[in-house]
N, C-alpha and C. Protein backbone atom coordinates (compact mmCIF):
# COMPACT_ATOMS: atom_id res chain seq x y z
N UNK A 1 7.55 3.45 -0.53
CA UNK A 1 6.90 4.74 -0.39
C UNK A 1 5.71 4.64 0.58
N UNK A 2 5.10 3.35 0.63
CA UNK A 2 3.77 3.07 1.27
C UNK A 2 4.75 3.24 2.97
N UNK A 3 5.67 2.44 2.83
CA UNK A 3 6.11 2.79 4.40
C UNK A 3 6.13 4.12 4.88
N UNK A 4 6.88 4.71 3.90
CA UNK A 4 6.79 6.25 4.52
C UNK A 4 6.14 7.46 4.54
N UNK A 5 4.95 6.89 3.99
CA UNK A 5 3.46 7.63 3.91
C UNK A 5 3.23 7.18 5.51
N UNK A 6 3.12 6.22 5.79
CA UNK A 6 2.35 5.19 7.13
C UNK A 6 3.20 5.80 8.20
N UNK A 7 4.35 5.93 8.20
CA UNK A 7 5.71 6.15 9.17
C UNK A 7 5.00 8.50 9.78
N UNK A 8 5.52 8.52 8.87
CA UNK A 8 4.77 9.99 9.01
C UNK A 8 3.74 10.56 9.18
N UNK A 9 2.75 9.61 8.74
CA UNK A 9 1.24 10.00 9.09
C UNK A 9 1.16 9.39 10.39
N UNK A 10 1.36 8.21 11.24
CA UNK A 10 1.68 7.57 12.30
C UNK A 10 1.70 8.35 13.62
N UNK A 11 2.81 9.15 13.19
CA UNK A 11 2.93 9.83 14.49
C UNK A 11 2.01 11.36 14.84
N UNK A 12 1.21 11.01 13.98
CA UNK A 12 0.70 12.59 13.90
C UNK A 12 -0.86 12.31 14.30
N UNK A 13 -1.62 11.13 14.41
CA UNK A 13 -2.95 10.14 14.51
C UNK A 13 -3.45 10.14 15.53
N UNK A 14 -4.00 10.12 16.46
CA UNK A 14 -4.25 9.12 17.75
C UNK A 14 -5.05 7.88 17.45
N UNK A 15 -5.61 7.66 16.12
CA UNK A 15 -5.56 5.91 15.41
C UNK A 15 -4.75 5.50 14.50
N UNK A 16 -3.19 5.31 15.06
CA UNK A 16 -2.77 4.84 13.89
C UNK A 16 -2.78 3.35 13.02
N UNK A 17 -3.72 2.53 14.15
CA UNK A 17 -4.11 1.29 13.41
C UNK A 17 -4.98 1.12 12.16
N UNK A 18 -5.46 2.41 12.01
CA UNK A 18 -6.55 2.92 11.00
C UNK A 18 -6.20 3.62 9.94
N UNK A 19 -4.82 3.64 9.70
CA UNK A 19 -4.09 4.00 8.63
C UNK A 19 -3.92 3.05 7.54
N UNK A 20 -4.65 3.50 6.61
CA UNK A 20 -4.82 2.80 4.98
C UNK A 20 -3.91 3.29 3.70
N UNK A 21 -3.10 2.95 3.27
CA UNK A 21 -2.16 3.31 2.30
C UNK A 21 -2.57 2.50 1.34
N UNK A 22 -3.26 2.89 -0.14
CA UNK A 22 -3.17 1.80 -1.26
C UNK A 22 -2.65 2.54 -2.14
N UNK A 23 -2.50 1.80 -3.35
CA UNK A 23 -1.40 2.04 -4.63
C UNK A 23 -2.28 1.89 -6.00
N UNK A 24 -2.02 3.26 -6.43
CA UNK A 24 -2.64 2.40 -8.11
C UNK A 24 -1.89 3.35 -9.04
N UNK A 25 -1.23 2.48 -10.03
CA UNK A 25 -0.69 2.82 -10.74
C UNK A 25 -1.09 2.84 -12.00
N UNK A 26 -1.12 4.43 -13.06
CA UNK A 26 -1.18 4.41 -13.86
C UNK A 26 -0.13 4.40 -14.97
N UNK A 27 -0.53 4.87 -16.08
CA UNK A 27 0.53 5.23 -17.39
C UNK A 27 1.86 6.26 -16.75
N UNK A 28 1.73 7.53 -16.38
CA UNK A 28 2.67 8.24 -16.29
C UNK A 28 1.93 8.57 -14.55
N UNK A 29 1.62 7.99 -14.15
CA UNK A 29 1.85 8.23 -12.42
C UNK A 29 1.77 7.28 -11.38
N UNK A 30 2.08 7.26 -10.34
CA UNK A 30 1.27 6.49 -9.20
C UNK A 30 0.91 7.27 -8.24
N UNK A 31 -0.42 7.12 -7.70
CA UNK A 31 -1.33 7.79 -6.96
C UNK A 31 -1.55 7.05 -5.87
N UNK A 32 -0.89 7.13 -4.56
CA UNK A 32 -0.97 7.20 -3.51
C UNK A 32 -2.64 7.39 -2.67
N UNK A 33 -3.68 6.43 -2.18
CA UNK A 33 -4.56 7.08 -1.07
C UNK A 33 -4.40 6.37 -0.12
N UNK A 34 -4.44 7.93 0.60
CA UNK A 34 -4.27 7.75 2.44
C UNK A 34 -5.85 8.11 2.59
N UNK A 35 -5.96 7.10 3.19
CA UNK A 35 -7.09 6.83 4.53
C UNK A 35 -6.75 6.81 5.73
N UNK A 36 -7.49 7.76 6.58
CA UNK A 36 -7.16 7.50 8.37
C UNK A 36 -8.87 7.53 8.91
N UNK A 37 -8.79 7.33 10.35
CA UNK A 37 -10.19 7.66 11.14
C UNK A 37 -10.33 9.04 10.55
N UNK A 38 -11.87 8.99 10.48
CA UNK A 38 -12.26 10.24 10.49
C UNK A 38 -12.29 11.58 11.83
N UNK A 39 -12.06 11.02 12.51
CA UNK A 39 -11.48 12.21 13.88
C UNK A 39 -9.93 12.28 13.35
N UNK A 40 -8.99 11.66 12.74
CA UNK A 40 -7.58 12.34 12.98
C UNK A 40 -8.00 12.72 10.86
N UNK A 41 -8.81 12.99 10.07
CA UNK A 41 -8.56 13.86 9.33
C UNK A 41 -8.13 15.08 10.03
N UNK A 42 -8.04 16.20 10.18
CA UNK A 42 -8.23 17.31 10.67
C UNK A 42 -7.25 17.53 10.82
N UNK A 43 -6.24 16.39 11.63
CA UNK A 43 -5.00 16.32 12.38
C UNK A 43 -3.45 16.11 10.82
N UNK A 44 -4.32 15.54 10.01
CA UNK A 44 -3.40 15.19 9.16
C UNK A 44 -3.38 15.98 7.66
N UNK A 45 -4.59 16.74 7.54
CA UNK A 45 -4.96 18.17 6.71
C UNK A 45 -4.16 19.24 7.47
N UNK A 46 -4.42 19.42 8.89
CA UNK A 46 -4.06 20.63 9.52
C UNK A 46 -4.56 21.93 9.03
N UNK A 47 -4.59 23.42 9.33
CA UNK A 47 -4.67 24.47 9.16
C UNK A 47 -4.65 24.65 7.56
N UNK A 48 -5.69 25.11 6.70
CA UNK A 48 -5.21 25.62 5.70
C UNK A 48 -4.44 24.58 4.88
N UNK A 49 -4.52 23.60 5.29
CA UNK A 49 -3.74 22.49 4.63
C UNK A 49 -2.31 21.99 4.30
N UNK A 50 -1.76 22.96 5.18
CA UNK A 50 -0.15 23.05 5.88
C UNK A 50 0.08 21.75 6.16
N UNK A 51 -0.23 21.11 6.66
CA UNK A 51 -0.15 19.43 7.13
C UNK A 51 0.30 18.85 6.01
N UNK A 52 -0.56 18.64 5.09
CA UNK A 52 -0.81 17.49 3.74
C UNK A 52 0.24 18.17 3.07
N UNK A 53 0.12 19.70 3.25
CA UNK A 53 0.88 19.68 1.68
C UNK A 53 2.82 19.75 2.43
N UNK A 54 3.14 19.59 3.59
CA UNK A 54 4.57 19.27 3.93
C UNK A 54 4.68 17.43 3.77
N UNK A 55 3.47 16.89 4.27
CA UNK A 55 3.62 15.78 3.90
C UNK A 55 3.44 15.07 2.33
N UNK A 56 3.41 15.79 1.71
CA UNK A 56 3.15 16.16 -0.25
C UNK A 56 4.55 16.20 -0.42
N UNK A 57 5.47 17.03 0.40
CA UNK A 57 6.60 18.00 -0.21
C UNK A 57 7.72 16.61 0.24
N UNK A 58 7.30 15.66 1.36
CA UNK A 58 8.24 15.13 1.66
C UNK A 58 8.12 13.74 0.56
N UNK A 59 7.39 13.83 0.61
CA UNK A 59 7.19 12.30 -0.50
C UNK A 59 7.61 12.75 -1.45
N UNK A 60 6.67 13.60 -2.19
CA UNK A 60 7.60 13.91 -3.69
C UNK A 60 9.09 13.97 -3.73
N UNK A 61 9.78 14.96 -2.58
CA UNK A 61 11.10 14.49 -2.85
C UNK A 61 11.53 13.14 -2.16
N UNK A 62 11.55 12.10 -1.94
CA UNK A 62 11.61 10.82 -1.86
C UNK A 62 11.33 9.85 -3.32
N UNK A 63 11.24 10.36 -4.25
CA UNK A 63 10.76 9.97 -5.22
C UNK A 63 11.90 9.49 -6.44
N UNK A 64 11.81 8.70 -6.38
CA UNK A 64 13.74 7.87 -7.13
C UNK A 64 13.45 8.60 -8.84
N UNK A 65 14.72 9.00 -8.77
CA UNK A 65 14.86 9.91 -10.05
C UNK A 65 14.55 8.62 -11.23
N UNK A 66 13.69 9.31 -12.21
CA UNK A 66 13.21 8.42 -13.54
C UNK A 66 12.32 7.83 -13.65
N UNK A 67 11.67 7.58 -11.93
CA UNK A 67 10.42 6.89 -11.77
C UNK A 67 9.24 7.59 -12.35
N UNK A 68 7.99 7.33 -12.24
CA UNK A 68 7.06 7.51 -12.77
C UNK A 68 6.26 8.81 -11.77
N UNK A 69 5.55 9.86 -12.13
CA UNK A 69 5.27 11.08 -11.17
C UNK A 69 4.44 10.74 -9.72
N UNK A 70 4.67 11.30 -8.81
CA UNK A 70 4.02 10.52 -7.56
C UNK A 70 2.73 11.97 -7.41
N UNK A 71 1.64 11.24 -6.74
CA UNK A 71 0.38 12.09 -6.02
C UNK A 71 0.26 11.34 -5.10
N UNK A 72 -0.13 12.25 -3.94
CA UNK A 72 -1.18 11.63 -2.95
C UNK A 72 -2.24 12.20 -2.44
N UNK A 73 -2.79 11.67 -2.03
CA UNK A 73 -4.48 11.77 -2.07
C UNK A 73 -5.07 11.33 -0.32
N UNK A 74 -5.39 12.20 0.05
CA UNK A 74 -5.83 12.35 1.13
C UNK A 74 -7.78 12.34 1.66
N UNK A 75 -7.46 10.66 2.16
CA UNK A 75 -9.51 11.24 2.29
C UNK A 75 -9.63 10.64 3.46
């Protein structure tokens, strides 16, 4: 999942060496935070938050049936 947080946010950056994906898992979730430069926030929020939340919509469905609930977290 960490790949394809990194893979998608990647192309959307102009730092994508500065792309931070960590993992922490709780009881009934795992919570995803993305870190980028602070100049490509903006780029990866987008408008109204159209950005995050298609990149929300694509992960969640990527999400292997039975597994545990996915979030991600954007800072």
């Amino acid at each position: 999942m960490k790949a394809l947080i990194e893979s998608i946010v990647a192309s959307l950056v102009d730092y994508p060496e500065d792309i931070v994906v960590t993992e922490t898992e709780e009881d009934a979730k795992i919570v995803y935070h993305l870190t980028v430069n602070p100049e490509d926030v903006g780029k990866v929020i987008g408008k109204n938050g159209r950005i995050a939340k298609a990149i929300r919509t694509v992960v969640y469905a990527a999400k292997i049936e039975g597994s545990k609930r996915i979030y991600l977290d954007i800072m």
